[in-house]
N, C-alpha and C. Protein backbone atom coordinates (compact mmCIF):
# COMPACT_ATOMS: atom_id res chain seq x y z
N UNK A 1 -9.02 63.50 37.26
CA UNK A 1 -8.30 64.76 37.15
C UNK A 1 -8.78 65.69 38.26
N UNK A 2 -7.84 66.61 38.44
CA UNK A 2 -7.89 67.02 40.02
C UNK A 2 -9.46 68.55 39.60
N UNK A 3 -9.73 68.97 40.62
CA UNK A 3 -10.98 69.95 40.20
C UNK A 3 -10.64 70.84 41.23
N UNK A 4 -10.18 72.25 40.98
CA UNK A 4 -10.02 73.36 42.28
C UNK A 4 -11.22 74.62 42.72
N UNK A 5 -11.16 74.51 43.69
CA UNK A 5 -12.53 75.70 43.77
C UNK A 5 -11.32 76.84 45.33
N UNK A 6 -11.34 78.19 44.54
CA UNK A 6 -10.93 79.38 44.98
C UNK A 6 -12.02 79.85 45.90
N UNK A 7 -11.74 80.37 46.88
CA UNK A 7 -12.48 80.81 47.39
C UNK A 7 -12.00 82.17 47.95
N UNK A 8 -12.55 83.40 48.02
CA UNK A 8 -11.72 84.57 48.60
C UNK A 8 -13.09 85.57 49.00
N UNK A 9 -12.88 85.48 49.92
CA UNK A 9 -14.04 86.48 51.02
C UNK A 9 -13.53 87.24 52.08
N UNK A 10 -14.60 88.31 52.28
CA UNK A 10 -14.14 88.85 53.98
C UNK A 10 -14.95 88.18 54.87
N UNK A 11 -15.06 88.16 56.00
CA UNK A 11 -15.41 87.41 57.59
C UNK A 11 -16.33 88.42 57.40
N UNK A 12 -17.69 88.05 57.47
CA UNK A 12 -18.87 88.89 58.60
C UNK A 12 -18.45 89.15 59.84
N UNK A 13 -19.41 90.15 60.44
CA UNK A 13 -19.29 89.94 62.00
C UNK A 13 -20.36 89.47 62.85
N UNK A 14 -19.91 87.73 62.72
CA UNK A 14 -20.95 86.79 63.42
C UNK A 14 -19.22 85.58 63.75
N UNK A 15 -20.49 85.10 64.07
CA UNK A 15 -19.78 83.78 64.25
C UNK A 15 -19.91 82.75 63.33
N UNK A 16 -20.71 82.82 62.40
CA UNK A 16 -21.32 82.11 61.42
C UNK A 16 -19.60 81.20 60.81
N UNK A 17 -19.17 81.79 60.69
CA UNK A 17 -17.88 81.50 59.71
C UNK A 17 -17.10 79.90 60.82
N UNK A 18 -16.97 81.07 61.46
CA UNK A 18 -16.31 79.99 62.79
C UNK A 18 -16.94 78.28 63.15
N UNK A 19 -18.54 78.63 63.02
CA UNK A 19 -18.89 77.18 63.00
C UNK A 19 -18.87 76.48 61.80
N UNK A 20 -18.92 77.37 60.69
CA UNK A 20 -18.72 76.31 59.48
C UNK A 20 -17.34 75.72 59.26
N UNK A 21 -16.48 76.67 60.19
CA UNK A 21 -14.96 76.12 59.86
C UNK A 21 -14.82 74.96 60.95
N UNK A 22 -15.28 74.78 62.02
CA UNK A 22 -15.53 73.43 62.62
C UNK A 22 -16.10 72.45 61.89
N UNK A 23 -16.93 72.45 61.29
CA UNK A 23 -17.30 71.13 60.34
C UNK A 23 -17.53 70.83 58.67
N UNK A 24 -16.66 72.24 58.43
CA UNK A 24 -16.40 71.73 56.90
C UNK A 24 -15.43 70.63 56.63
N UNK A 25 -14.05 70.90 57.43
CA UNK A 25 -13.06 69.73 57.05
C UNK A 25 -13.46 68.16 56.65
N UNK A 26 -14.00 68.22 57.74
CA UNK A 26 -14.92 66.71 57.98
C UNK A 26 -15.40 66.27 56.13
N UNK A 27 -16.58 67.55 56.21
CA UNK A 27 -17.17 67.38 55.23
C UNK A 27 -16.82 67.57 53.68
N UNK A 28 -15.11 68.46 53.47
CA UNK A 28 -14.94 68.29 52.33
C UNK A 28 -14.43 66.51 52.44
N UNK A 29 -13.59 66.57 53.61
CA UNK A 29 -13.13 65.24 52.82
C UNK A 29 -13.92 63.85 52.79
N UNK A 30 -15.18 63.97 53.45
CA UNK A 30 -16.01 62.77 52.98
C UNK A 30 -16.33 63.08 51.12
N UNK A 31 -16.45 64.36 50.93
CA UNK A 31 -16.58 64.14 49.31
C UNK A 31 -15.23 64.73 48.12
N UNK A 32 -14.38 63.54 49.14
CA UNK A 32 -12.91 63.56 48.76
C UNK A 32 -12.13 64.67 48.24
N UNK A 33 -12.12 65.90 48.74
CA UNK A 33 -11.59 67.38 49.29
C UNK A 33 -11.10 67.22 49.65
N UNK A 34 -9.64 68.26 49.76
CA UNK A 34 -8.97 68.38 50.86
C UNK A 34 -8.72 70.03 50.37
N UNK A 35 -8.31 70.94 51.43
CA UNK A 35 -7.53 72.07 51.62
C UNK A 35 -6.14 72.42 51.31
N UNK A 36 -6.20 73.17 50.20
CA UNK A 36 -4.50 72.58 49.85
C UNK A 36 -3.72 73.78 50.72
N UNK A 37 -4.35 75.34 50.80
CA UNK A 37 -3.93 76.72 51.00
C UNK A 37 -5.08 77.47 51.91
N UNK A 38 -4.02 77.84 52.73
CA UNK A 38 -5.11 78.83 53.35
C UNK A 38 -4.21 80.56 53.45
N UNK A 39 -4.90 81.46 53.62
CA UNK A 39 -3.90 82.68 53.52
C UNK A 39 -4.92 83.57 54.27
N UNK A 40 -4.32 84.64 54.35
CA UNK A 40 -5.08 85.97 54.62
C UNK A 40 -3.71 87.08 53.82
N UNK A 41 -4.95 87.98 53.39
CA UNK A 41 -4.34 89.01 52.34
C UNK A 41 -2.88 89.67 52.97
N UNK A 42 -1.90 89.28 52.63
CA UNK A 42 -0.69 90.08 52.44
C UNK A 42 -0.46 91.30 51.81
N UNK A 43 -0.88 91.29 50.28
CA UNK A 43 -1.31 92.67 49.53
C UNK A 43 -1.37 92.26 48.71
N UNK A 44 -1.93 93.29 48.03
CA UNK A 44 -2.43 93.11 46.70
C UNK A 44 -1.34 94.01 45.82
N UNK A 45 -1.07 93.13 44.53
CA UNK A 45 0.27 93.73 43.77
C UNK A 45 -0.47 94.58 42.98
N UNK A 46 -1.32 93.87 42.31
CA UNK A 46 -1.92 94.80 41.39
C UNK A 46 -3.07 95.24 41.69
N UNK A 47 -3.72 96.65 41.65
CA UNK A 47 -5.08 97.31 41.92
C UNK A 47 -6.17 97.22 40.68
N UNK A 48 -7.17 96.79 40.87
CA UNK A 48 -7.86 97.02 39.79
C UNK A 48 -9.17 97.87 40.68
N UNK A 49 -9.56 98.75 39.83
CA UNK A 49 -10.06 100.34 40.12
C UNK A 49 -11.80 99.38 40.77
N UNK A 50 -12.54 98.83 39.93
CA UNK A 50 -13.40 98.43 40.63
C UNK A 50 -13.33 96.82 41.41
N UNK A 51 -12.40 96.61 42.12
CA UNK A 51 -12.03 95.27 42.18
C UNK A 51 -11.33 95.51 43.90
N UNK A 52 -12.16 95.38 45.08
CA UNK A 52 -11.74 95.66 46.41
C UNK A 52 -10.71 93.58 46.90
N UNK A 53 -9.92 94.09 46.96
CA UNK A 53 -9.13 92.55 47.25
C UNK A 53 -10.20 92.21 49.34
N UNK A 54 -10.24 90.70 48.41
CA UNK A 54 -10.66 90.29 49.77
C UNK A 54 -9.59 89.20 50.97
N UNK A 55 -9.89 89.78 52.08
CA UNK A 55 -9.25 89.32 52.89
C UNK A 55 -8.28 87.94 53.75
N UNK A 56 -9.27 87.55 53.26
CA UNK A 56 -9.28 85.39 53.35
C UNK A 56 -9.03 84.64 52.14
N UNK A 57 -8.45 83.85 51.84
CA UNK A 57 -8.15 82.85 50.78
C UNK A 57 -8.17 81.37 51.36
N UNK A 58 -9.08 80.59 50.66
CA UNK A 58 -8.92 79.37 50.86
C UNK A 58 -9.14 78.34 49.19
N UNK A 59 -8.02 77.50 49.31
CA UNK A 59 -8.11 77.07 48.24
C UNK A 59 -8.12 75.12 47.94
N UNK A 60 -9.21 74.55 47.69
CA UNK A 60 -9.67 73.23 47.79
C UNK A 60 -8.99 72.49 46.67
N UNK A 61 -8.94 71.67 46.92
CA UNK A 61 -8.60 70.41 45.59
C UNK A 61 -9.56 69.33 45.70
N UNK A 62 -10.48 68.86 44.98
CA UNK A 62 -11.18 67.89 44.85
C UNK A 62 -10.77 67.11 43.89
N UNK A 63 -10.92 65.45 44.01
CA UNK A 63 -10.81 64.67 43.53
C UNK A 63 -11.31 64.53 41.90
N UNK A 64 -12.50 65.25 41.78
CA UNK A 64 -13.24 65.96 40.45
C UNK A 64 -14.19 66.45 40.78
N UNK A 65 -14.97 66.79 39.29
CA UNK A 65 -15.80 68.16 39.49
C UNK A 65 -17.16 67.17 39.80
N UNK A 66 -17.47 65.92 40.18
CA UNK A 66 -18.40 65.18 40.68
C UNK A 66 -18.35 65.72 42.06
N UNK A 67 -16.61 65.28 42.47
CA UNK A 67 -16.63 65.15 44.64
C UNK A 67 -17.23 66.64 44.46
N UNK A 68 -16.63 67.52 44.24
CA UNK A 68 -17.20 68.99 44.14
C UNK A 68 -18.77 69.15 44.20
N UNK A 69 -19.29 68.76 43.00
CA UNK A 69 -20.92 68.63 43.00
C UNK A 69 -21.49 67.47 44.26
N UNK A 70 -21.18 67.07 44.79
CA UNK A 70 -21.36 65.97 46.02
C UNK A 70 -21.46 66.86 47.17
N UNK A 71 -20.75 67.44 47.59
CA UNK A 71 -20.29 68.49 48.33
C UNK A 71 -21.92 69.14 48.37
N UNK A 72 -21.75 70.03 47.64
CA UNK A 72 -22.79 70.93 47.55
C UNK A 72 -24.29 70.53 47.38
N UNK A 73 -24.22 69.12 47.09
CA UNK A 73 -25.93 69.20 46.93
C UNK A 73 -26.27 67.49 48.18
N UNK A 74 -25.17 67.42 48.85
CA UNK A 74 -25.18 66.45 50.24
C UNK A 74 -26.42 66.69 50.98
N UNK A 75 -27.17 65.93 51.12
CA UNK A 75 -28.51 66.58 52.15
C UNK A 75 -28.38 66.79 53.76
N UNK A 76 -27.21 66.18 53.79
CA UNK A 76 -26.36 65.83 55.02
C UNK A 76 -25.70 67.32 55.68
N UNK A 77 -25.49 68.12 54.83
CA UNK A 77 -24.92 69.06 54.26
C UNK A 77 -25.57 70.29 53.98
N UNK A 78 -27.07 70.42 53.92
CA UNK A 78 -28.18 71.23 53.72
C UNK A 78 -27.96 72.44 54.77
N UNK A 79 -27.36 72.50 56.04
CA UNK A 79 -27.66 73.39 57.37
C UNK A 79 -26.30 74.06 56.96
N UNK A 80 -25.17 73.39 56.56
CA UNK A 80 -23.30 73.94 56.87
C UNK A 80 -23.24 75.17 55.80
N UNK A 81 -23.82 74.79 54.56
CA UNK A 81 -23.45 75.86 53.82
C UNK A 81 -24.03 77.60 53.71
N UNK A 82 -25.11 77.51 54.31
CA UNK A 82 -25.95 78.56 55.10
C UNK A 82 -25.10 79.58 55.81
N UNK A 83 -24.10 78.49 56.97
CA UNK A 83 -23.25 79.24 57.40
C UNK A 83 -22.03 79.82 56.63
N UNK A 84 -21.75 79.08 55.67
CA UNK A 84 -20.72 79.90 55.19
C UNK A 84 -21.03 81.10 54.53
N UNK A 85 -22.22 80.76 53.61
CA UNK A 85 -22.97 82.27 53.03
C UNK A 85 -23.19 83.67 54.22
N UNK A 86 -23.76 83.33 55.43
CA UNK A 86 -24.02 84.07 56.51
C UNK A 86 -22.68 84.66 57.07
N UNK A 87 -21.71 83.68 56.83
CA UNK A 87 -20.27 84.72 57.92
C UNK A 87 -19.25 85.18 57.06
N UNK A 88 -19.35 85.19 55.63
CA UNK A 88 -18.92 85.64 55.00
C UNK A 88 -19.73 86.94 53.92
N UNK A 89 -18.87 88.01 53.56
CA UNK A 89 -18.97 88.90 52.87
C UNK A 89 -17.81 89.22 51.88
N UNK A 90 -18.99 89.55 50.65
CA UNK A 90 -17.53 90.03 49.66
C UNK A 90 -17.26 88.27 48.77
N UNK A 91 -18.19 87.16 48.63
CA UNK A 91 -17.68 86.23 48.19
C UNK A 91 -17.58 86.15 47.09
N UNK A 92 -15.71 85.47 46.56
CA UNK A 92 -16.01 84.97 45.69
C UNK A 92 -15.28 83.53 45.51
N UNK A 93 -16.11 82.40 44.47
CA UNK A 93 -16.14 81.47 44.81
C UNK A 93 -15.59 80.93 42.98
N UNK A 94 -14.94 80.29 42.51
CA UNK A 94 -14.40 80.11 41.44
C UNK A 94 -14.04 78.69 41.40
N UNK A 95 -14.28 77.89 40.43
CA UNK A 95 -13.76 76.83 40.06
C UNK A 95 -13.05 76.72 39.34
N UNK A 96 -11.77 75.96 39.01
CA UNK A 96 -10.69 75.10 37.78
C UNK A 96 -10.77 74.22 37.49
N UNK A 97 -10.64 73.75 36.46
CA UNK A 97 -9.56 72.14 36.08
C UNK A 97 -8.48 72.35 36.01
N UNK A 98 -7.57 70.74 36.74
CA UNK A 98 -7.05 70.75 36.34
C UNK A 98 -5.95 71.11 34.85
N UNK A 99 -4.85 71.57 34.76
CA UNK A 99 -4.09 71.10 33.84
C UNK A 99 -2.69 70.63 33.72
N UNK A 100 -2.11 69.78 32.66
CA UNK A 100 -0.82 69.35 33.50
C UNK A 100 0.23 70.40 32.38
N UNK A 101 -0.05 71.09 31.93
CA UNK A 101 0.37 72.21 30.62
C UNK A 101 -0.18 72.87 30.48
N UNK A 102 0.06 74.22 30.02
CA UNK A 102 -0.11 74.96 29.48
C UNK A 102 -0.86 74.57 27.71
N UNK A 103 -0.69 74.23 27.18
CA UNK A 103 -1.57 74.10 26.04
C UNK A 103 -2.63 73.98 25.35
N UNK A 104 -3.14 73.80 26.88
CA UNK A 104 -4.87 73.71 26.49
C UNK A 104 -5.46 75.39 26.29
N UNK A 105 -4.50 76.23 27.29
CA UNK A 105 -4.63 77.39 27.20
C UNK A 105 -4.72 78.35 25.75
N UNK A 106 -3.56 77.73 25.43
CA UNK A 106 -2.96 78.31 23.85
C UNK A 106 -3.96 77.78 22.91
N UNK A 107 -4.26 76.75 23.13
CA UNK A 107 -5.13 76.14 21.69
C UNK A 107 -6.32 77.14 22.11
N UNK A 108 -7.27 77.34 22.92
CA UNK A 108 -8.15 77.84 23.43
C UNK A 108 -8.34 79.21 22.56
N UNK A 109 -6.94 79.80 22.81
CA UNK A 109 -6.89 81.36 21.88
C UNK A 109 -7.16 81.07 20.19
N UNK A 110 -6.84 80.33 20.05
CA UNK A 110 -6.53 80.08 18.23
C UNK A 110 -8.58 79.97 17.89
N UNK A 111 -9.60 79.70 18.52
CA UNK A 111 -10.60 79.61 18.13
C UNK A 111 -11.33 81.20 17.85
């Protein structure tokens, strides 16, 4: 089942970002990732009072929440993620599961 991780940050001002975006691709999809969305903020519909919308959107699909955990604890992998922490500001970083319905949602409320 598919596993999504959100990602929505602003760019530091380095370069930091720039080299991790040279060799992340590589590296999500050795731990079977891919990039489904990429965006930069159009607007924001709704305002929430303590809630500043961030600039960048990128949004992953992993194979599951293993390739995901693979990813992140790769020793191979130890130097890349540094950079993403460093050229980014404002992160936030969110995971999903899959679902193929709505119902898991609904049952969820009834507890």
């Amino acid at each position: 089942m598919s596993f999504y991780a959100l990602n929505l940050f602003d760019l530091a001002d380095n370069d930091s970002y720039l080299r991790y975006s040279r060799r992340s691709p590589a590296a999500v999809a050795k731990h079977d990732g891919r990039v489904v969305a990429l965006g930069l903020l159009d607007e924001a519909l709704e305002k929430e009072p303590d809630v500043e919308p961030r600039s960048a959107m990128i949004l992953v699909e992993w194979a599951s929440r293993e390739s995901f955990r693979s990813f992140l604890e790769d020793p191979e992998l130890a130097d890349l993620h540094p950079l993403r922490e460093d050229g980014t500001r404002n992160y936030l970083w969110w995971t999903y599961e899959s679902l193929d319905d709505l119902r898991p949602l609904f049952a969820a409320g009834d507890r």
